[in-house]
PDB file of N, CA and C in Angstrom:
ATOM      1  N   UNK A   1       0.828  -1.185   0.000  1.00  0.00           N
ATOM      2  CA  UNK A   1       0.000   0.000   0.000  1.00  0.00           C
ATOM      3  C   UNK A   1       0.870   1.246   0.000  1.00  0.00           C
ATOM      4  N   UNK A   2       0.394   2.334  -0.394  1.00  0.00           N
ATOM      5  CA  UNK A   2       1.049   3.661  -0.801  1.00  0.00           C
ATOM      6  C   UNK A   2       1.120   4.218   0.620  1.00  0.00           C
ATOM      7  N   UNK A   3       2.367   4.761   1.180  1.00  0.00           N
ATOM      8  CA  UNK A   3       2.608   5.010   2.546  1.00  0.00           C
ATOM      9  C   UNK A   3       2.874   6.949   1.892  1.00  0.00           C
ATOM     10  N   UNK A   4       1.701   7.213   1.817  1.00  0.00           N
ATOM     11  CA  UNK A   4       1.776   8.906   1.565  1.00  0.00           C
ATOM     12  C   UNK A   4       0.322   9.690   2.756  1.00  0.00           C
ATOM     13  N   UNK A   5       0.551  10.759   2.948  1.00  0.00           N
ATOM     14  CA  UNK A   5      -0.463  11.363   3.827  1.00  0.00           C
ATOM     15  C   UNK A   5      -1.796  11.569   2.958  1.00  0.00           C
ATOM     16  N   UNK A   6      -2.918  11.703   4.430  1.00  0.00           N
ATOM     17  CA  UNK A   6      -3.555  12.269   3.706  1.00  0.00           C
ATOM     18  C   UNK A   6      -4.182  13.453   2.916  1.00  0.00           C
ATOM     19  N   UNK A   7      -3.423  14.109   3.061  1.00  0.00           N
ATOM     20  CA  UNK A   7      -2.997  15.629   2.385  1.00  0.00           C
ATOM     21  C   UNK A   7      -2.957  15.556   1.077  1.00  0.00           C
ATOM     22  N   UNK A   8      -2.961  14.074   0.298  1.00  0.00           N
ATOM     23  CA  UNK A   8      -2.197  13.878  -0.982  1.00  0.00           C
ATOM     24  C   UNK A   8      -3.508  13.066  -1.706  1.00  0.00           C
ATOM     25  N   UNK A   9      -4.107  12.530  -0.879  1.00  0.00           N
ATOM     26  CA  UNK A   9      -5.392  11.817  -1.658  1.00  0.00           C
ATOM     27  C   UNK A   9      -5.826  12.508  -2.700  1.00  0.00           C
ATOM     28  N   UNK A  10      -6.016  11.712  -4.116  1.00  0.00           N
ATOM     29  CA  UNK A  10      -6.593  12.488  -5.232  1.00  0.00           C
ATOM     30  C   UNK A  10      -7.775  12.808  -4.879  1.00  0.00           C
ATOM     31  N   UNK A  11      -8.589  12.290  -4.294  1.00  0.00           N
ATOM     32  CA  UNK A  11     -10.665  12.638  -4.408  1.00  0.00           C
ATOM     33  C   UNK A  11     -11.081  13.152  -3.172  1.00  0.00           C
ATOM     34  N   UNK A  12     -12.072  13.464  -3.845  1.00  0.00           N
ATOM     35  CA  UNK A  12     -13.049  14.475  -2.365  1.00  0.00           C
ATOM     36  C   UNK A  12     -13.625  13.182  -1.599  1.00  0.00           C
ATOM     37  N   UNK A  13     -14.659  12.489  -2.508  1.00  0.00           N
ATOM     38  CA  UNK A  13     -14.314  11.159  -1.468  1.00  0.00           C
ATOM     39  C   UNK A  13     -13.848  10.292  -1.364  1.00  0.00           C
ATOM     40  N   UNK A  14     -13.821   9.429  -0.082  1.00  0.00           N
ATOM     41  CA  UNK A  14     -12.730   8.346   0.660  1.00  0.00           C
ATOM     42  C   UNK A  14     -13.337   7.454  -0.054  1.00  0.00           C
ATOM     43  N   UNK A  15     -13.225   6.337  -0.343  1.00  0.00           N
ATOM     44  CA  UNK A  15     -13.867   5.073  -0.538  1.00  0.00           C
ATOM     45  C   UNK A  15     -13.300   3.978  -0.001  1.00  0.00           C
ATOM     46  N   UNK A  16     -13.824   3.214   1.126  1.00  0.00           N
ATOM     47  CA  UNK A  16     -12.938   2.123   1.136  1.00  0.00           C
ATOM     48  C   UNK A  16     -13.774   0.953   1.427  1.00  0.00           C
ATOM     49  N   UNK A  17     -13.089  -0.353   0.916  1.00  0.00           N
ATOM     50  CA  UNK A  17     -13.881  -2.043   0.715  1.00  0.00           C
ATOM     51  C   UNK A  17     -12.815  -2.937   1.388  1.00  0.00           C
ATOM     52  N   UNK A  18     -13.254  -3.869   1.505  1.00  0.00           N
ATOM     53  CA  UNK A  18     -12.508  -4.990   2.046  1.00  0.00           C
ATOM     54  C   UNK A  18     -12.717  -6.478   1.179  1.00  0.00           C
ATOM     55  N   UNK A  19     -11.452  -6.739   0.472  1.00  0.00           N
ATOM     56  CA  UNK A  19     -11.358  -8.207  -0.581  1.00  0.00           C
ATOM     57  C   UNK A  19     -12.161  -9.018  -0.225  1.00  0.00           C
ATOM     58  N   UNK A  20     -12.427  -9.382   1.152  1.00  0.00           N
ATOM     59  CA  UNK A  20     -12.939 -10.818   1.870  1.00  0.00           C
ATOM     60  C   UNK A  20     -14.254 -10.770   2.154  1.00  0.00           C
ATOM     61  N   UNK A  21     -14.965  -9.134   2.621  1.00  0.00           N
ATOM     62  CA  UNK A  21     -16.084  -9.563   3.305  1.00  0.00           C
ATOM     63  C   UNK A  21     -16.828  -8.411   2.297  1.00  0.00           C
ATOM     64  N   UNK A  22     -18.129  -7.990   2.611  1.00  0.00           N
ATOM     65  CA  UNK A  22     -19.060  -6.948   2.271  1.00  0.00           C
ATOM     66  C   UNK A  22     -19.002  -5.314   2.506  1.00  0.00           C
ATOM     67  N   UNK A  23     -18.273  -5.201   3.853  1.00  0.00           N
ATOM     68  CA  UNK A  23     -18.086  -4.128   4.126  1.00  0.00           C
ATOM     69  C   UNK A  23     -17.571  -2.626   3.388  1.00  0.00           C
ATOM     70  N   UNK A  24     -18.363  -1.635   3.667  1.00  0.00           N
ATOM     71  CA  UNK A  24     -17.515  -0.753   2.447  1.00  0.00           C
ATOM     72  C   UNK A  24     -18.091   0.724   3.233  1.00  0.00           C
ATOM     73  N   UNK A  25     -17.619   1.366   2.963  1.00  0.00           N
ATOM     74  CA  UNK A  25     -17.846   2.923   3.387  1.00  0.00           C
ATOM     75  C   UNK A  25     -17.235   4.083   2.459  1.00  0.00           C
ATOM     76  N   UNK A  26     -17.737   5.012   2.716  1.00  0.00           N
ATOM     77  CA  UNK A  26     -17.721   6.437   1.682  1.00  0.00           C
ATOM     78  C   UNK A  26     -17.422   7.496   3.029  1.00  0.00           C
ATOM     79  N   UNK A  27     -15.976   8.378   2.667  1.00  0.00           N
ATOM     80  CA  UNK A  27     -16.260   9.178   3.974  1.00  0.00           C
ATOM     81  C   UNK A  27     -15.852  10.722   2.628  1.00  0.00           C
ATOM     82  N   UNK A  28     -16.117  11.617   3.829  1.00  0.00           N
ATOM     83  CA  UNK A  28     -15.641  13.101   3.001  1.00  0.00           C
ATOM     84  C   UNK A  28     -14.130  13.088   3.415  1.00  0.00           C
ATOM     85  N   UNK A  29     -13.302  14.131   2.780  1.00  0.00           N
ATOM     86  CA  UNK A  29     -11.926  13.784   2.838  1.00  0.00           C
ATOM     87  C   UNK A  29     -11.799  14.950   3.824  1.00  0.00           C
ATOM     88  N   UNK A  30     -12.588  15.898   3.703  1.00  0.00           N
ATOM     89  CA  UNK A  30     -12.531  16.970   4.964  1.00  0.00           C
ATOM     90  C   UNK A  30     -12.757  16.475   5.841  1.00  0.00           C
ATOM     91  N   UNK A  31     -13.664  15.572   5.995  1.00  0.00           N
ATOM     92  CA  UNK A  31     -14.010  15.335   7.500  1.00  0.00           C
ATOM     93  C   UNK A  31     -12.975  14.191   8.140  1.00  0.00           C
ATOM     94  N   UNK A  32     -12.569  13.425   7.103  1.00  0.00           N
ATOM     95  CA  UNK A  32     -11.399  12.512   7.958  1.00  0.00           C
ATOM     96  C   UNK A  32     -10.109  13.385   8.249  1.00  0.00           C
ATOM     97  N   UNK A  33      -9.629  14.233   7.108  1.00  0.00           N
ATOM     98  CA  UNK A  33      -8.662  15.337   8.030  1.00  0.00           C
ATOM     99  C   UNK A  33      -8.715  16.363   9.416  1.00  0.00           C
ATOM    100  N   UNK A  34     -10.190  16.512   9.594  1.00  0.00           N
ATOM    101  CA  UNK A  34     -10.580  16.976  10.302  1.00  0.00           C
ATOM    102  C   UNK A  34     -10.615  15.788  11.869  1.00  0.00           C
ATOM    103  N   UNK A  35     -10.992  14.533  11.427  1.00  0.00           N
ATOM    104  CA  UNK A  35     -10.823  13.797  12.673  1.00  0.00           C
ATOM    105  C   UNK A  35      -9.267  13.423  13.033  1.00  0.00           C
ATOM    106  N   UNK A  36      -8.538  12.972  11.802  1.00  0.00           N
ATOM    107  CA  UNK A  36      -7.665  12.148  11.814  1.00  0.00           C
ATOM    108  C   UNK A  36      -6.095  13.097  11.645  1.00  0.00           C
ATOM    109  N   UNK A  37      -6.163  14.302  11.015  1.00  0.00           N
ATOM    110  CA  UNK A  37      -5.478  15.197  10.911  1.00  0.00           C
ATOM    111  C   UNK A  37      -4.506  15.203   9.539  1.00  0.00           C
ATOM    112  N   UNK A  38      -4.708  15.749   8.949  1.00  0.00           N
ATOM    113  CA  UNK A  38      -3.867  15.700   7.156  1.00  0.00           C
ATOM    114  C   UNK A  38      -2.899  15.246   6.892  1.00  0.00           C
ATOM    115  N   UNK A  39      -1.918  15.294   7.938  1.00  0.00           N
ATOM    116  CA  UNK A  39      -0.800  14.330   7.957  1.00  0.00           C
ATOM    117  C   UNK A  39      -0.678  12.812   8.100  1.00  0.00           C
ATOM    118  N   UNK A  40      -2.112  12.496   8.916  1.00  0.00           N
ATOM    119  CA  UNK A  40      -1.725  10.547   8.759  1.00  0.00           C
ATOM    120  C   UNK A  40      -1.257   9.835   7.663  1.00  0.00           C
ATOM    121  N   UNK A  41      -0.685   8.967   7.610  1.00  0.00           N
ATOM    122  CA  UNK A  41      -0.305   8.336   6.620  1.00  0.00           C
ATOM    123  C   UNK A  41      -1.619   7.326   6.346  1.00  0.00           C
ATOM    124  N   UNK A  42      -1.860   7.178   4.742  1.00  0.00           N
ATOM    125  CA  UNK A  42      -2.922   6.292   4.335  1.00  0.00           C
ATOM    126  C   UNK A  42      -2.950   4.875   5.003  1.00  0.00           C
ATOM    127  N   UNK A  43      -2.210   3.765   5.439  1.00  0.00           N
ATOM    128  CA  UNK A  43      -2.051   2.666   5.836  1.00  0.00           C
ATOM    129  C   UNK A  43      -2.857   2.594   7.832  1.00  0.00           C
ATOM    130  N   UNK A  44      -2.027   4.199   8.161  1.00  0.00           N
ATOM    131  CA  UNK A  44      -2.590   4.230   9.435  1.00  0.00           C
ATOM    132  C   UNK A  44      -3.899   4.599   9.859  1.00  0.00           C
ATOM    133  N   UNK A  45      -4.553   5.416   8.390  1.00  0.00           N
ATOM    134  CA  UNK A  45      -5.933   5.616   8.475  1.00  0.00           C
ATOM    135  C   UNK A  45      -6.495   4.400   8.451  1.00  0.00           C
ATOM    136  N   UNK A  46      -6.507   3.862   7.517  1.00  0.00           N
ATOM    137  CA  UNK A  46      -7.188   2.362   7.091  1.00  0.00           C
ATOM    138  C   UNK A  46      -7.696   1.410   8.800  1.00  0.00           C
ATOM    139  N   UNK A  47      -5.595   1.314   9.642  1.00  0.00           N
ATOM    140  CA  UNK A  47      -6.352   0.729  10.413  1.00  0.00           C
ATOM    141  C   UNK A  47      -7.175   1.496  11.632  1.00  0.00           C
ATOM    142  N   UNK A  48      -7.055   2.914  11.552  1.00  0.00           N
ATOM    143  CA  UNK A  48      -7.993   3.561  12.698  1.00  0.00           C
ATOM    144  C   UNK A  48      -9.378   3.443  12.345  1.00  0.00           C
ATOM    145  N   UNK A  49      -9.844   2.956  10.896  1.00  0.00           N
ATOM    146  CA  UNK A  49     -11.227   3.100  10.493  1.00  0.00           C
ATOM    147  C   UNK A  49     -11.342   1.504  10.521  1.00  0.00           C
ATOM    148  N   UNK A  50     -11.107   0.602  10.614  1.00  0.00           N
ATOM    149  CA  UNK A  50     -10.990  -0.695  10.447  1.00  0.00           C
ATOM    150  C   UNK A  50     -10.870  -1.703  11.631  1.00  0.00           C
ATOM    151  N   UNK A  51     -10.388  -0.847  12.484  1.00  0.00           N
ATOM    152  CA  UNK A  51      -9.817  -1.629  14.044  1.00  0.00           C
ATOM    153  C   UNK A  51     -10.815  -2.895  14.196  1.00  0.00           C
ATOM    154  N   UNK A  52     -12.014  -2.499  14.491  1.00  0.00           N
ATOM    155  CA  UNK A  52     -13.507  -3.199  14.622  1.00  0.00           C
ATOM    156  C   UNK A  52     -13.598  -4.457  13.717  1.00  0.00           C
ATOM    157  N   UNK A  53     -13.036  -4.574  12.804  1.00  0.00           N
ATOM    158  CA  UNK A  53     -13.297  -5.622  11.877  1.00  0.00           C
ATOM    159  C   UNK A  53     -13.207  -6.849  12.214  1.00  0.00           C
ATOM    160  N   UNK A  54     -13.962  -7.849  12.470  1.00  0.00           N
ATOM    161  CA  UNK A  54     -14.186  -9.311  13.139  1.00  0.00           C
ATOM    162  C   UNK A  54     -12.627 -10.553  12.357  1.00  0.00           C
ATOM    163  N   UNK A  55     -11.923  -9.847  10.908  1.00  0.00           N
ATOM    164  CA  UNK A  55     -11.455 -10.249  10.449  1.00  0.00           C
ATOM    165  C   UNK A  55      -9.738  -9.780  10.864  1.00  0.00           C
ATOM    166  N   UNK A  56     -10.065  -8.634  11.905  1.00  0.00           N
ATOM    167  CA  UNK A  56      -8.436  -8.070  11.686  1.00  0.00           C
ATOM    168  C   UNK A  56      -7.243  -9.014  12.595  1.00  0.00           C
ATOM    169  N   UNK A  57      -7.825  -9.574  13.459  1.00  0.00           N
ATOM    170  CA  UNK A  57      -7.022 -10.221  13.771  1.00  0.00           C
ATOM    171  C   UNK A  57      -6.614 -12.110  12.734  1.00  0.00           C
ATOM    172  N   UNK A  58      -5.519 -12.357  12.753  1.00  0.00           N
ATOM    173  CA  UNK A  58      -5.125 -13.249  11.961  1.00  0.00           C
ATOM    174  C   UNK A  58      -5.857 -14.528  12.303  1.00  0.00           C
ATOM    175  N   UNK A  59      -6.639 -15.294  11.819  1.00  0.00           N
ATOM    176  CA  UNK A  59      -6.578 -16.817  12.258  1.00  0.00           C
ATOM    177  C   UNK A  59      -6.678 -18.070  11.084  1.00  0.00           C
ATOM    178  N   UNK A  60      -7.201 -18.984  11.802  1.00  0.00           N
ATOM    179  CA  UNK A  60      -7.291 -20.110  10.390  1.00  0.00           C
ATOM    180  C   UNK A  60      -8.300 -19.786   9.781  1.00  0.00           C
ATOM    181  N   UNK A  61      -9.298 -19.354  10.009  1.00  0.00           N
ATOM    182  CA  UNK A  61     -10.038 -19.316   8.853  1.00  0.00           C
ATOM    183  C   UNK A  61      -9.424 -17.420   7.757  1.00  0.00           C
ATOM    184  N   UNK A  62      -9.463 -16.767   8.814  1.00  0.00           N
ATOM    185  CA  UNK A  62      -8.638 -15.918   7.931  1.00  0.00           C
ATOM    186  C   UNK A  62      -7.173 -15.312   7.857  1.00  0.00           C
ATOM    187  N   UNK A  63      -6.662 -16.250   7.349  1.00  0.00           N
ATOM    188  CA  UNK A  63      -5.168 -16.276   7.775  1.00  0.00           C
ATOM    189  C   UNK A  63      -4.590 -14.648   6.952  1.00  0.00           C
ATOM    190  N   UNK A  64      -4.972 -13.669   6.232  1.00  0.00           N
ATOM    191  CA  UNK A  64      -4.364 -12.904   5.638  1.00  0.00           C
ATOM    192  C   UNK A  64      -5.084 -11.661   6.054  1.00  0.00           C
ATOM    193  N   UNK A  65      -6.018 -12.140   7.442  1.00  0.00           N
ATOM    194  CA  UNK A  65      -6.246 -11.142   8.496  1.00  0.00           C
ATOM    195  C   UNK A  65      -7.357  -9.795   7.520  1.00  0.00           C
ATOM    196  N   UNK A  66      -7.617  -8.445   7.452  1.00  0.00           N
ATOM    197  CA  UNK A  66      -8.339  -7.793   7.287  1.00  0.00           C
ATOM    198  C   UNK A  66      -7.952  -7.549   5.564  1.00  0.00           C
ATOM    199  N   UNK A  67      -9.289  -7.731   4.741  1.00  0.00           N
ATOM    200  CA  UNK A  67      -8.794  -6.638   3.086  1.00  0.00           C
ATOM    201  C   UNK A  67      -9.295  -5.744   2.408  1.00  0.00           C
ATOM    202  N   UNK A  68      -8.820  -4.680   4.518  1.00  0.00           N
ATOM    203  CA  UNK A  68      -9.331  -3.233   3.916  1.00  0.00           C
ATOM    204  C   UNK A  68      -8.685  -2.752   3.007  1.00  0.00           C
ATOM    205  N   UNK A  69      -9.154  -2.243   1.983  1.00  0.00           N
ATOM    206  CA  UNK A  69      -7.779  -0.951   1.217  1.00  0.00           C
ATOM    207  C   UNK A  69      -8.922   0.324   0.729  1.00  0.00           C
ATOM    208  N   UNK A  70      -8.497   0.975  -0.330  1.00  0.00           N
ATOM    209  CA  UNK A  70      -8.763   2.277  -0.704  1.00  0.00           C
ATOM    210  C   UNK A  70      -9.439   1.775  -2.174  1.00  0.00           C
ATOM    211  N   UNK A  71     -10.786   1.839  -2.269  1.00  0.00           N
ATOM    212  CA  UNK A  71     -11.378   1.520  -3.774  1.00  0.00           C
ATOM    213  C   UNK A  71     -10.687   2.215  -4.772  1.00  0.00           C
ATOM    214  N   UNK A  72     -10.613   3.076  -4.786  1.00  0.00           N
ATOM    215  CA  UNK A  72     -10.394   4.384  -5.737  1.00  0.00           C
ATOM    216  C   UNK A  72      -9.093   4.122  -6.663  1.00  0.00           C
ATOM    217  N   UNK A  73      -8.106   3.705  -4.875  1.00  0.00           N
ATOM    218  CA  UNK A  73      -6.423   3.471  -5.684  1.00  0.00           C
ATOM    219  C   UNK A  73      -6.285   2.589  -5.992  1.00  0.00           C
ATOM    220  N   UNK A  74      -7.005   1.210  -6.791  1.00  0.00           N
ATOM    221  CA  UNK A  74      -6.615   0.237  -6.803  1.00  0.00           C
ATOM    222  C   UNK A  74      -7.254   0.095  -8.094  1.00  0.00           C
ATOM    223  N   UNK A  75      -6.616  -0.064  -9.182  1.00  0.00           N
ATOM    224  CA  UNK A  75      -7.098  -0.080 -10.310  1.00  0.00           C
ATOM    225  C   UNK A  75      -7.489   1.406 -11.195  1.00  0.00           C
ATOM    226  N   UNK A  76      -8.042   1.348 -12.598  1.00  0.00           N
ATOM    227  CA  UNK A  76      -8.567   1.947 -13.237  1.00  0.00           C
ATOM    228  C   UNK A  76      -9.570   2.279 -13.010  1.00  0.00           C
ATOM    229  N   UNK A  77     -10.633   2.802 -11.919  1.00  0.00           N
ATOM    230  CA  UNK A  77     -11.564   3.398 -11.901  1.00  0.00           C
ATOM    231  C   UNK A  77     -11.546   5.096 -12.024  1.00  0.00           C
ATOM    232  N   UNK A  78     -13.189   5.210 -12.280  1.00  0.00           N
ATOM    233  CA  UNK A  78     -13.559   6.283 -12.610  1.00  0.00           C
ATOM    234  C   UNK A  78     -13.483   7.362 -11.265  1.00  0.00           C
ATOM    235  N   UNK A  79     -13.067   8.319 -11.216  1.00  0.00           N
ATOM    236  CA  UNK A  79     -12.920   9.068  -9.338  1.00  0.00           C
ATOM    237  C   UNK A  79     -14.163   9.184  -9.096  1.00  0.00           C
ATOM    238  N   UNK A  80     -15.290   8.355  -8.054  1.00  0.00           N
ATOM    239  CA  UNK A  80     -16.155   9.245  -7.045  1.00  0.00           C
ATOM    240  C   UNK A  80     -16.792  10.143  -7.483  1.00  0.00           C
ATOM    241  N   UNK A  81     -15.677  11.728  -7.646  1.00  0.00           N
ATOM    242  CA  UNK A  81     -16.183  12.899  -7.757  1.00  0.00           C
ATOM    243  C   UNK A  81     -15.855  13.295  -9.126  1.00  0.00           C
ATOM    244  N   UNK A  82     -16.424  12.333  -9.809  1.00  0.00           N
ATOM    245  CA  UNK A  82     -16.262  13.236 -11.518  1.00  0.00           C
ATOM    246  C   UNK A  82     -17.882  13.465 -11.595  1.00  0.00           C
ATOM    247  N   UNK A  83     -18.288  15.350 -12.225  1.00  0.00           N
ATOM    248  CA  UNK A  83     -19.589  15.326 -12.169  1.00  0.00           C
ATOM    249  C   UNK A  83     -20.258  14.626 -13.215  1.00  0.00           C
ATOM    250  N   UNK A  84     -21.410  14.301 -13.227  1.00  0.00           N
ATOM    251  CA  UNK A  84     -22.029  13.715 -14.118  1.00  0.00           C
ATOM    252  C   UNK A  84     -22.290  14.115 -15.459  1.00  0.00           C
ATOM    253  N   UNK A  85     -21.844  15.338 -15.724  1.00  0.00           N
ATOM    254  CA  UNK A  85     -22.018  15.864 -17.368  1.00  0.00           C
ATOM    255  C   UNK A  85     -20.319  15.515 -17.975  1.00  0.00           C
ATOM    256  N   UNK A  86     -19.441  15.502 -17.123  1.00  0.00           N
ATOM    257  CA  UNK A  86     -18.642  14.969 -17.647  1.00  0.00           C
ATOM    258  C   UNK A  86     -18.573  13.377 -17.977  1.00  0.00           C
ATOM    259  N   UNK A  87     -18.750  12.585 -17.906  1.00  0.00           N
ATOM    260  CA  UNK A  87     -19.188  11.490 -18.100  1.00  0.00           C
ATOM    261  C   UNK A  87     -20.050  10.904 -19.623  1.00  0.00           C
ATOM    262  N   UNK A  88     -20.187  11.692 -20.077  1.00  0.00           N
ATOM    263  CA  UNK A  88     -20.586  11.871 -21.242  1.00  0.00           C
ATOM    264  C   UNK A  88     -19.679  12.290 -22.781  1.00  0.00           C
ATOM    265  N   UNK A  89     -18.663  13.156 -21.906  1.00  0.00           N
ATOM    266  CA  UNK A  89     -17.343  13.519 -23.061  1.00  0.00           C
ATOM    267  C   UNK A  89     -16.522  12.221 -22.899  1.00  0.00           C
ATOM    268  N   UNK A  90     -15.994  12.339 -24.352  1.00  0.00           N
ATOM    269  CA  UNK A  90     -15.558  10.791 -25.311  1.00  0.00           C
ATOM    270  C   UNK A  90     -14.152  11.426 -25.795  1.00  0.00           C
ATOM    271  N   UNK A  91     -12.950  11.110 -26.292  1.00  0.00           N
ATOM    272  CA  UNK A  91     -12.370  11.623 -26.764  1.00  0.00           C
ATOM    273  C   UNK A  91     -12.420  10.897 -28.587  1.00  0.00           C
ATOM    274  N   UNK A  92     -12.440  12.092 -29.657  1.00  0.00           N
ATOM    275  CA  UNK A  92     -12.568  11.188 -31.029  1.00  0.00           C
ATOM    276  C   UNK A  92     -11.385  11.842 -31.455  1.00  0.00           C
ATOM    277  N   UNK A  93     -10.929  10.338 -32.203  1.00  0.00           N
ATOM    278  CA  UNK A  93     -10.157  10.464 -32.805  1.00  0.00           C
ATOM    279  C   UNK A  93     -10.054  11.160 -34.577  1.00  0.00           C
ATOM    280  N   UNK A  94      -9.435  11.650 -35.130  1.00  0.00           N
ATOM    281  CA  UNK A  94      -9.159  11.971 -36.375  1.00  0.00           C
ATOM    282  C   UNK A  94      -9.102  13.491 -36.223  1.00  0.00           C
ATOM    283  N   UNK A  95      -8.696  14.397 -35.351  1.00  0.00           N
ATOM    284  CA  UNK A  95      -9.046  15.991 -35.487  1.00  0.00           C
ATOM    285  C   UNK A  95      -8.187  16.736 -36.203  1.00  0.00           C
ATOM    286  N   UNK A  96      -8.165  17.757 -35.818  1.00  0.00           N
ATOM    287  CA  UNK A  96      -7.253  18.345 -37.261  1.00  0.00           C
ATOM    288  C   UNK A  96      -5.807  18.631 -36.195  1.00  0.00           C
ATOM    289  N   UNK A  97      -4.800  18.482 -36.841  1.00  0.00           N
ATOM    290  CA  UNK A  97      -3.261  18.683 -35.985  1.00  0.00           C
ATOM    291  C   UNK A  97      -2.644  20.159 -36.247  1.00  0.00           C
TER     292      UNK A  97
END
């Protein structure tokens, strides 16, 4: 995982899921700087929002323990906060150079 603050997050909102189970949440990015303070590092947010998770501790049935991460940074998705009229622009090819 990307060990940068959260000062640096691309999106307005948080998104975060877990590989193993259902769980998922949407936070504002103001308001977690506001709890958590702009400087945390992303890894240490995860586990202050995550602590609770029935999965975080390691065992046999889940030996690779909690799979919280960050929706957003993980892959090619679309950001959260793109407005909806953008979503509609395409880029075409053939224009004039």
């Amino acid at each position: 995982m990307i060990s940068e603050p959260l000062s640096r997050y691309p999106y307005v909102v948080v998104r975060i899921g877990c590989h193993y189970c259902k769980r998922r949440g949407e936070y504002r990015l103001a308001r977690l700087a506001a709890k958590f303070g702009p400087e945390i590092e992303l890894p240490d947010m995860l586990r202050q929002i995550a602590w609770d998770c029935e999965h975080w501790k390691r065992n046999s049935r889940w030996p690779e323990g909690c799979g919280v991460y960050y929706v957003d940074l993980e892959g090619a998705r679309r950001p959260p906060d793109l407005p909806p009229e953008m979503l509609r622009l395409r880029v075409v090819g053939g224009g004039k150079r």
